[in-house]
C-alpha atoms as a PDB file:
ATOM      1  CA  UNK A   1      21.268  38.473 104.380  1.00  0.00           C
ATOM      2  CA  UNK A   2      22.759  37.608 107.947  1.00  0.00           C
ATOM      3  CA  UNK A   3      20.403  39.304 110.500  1.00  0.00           C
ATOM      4  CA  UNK A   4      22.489  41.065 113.035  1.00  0.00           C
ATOM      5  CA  UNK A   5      23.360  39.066 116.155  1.00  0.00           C
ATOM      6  CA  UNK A   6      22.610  41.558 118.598  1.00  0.00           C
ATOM      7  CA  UNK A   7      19.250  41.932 117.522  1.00  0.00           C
ATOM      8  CA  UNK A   8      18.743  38.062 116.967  1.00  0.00           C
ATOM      9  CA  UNK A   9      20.468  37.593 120.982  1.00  0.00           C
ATOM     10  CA  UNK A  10      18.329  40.171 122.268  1.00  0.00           C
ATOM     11  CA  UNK A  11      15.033  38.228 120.871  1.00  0.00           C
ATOM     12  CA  UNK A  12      16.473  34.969 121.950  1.00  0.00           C
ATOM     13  CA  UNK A  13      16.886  36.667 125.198  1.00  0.00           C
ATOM     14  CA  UNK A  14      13.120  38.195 125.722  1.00  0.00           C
ATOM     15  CA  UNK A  15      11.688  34.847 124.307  1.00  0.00           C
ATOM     16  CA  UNK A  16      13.309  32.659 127.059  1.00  0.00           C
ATOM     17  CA  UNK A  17      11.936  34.751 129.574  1.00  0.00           C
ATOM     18  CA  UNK A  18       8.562  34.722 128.221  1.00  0.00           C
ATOM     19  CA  UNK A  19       6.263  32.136 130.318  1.00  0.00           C
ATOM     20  CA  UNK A  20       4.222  29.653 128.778  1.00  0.00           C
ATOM     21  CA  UNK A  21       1.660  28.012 130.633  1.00  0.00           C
ATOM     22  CA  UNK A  22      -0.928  24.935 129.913  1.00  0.00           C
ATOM     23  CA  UNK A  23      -4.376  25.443 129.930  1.00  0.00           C
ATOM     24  CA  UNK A  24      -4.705  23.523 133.236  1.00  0.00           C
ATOM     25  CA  UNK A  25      -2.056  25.719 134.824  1.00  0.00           C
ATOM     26  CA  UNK A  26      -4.162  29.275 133.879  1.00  0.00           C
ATOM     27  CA  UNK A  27      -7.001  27.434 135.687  1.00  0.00           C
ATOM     28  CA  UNK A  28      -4.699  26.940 138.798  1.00  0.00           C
ATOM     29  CA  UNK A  29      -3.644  30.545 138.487  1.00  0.00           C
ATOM     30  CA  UNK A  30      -7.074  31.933 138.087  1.00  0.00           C
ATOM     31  CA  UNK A  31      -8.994  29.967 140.418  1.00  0.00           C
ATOM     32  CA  UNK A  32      -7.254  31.461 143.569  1.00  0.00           C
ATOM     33  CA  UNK A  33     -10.339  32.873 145.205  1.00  0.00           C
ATOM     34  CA  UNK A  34     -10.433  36.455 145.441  1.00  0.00           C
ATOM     35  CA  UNK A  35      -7.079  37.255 144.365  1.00  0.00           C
ATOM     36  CA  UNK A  36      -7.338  39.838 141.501  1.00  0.00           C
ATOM     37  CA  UNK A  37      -5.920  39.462 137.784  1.00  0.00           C
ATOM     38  CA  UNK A  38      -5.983  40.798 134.475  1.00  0.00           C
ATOM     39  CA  UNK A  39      -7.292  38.516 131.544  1.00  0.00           C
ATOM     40  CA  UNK A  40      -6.667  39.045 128.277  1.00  0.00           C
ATOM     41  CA  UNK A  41      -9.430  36.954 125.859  1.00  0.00           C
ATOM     42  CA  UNK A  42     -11.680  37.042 123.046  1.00  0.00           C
ATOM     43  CA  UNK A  43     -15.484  37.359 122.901  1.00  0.00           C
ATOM     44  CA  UNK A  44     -17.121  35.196 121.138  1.00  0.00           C
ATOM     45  CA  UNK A  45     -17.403  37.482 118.645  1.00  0.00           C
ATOM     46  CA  UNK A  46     -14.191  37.319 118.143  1.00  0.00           C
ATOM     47  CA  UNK A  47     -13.396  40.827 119.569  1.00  0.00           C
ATOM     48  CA  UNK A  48     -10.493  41.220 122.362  1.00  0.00           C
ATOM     49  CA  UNK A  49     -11.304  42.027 125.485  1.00  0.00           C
ATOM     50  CA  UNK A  50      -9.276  42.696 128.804  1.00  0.00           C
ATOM     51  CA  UNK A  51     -10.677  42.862 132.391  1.00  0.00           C
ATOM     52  CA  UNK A  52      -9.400  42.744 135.594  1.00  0.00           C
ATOM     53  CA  UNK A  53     -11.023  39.706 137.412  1.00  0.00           C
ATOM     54  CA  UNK A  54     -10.990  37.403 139.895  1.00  0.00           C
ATOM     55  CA  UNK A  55     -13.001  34.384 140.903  1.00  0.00           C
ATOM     56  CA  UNK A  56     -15.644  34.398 143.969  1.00  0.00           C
ATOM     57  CA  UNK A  57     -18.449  32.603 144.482  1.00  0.00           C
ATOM     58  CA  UNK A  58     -20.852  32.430 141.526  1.00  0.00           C
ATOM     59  CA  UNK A  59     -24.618  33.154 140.638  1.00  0.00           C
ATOM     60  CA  UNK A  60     -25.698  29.884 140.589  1.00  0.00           C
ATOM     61  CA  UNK A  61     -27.094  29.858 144.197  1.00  0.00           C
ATOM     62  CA  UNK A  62     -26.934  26.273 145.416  1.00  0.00           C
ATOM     63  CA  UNK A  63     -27.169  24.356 142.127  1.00  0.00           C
ATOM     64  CA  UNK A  64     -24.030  22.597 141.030  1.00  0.00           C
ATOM     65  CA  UNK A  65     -22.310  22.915 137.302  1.00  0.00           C
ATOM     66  CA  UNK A  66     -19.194  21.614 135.597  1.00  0.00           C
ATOM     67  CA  UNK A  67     -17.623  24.665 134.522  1.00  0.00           C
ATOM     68  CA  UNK A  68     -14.296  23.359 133.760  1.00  0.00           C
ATOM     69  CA  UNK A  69     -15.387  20.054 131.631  1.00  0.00           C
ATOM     70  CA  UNK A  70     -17.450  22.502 129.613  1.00  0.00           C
ATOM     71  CA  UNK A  71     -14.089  24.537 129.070  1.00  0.00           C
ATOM     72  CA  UNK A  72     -15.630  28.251 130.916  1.00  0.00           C
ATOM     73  CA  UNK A  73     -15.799  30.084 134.113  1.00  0.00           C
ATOM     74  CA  UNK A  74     -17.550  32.444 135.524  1.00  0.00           C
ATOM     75  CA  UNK A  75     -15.466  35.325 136.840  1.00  0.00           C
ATOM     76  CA  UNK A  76     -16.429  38.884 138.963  1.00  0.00           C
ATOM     77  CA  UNK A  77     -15.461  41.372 136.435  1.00  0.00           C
ATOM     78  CA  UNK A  78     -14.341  44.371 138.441  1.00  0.00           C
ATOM     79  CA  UNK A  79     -14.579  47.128 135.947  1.00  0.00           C
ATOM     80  CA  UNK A  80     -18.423  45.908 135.373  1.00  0.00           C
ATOM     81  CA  UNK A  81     -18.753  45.023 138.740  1.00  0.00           C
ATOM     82  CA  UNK A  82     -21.242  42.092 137.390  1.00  0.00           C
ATOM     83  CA  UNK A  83     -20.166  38.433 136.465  1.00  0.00           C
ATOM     84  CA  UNK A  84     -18.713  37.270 132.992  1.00  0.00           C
ATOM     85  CA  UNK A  85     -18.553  34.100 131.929  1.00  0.00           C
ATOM     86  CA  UNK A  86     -15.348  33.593 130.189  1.00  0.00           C
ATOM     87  CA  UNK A  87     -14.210  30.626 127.726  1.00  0.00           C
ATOM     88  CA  UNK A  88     -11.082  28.950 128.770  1.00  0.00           C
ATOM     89  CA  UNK A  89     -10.160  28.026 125.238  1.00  0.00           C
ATOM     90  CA  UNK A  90     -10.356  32.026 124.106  1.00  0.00           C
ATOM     91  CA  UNK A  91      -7.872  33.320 126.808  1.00  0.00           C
ATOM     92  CA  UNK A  92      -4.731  34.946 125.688  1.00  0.00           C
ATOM     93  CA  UNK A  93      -2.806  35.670 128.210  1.00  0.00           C
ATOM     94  CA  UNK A  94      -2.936  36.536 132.332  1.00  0.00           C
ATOM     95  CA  UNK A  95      -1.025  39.239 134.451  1.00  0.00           C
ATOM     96  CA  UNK A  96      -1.196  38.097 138.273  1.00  0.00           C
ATOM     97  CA  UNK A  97       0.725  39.631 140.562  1.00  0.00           C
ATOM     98  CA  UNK A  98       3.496  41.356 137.960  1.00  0.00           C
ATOM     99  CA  UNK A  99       3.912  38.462 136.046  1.00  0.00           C
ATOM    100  CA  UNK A 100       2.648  37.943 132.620  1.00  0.00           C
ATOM    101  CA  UNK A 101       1.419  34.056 131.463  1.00  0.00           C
ATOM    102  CA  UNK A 102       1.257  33.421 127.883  1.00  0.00           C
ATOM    103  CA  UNK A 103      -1.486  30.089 127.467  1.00  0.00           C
ATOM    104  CA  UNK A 104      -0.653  27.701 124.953  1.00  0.00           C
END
């Protein structure tokens, strides 16, 4: 069966606009500081979560870790209004600012 070519255009169409970003690009995005965005992830117990976040200053006081070579962050969750760490490899997508960014 031939699928119909309106239907098979109109995916064609919605998939190029869909944006697809590197893991080292959502870190760009989401390590603006203070600028608010919605993450879409998975706990680690494998349950979905989404929170509208954004980074500030973290918890740790004056000691010094390597977030990023350990592959999380921790973000201000704004809903909880408490910090959440958050594994880099587990995010789904982002919405910043209107736009949505699929992460390889």
């Amino acid at each position: 069966m031939i699928p119909n070519k309106s239907i098979v255009s109109k995916l064609n169409y919605f998939a190029s606009k869909r944006k697809n970003i590197s893991a080292s690009e959502m870190e760009d995005i989401v390590l603006t500081w203070y600028e608010p965005f919605k993450i879409y992830t998975k706990k680690l117990d494998g349950s979905n979560m989404t929170r509208d976040m954004y980074s500030i200053a973290g918890p740790s006081g004056d000691a010094v870790y390597d977030y990023e070579a350990r592959g999380y962050m921790v973000l201000w969750d704004e809903g909880v209004r408490d910090f959440r760490t958050i594994v880099w490899d587990n995010v789904e997508k982002i919405v910043k600012d209107g736009t949505t960014y699929y992460v390889n």
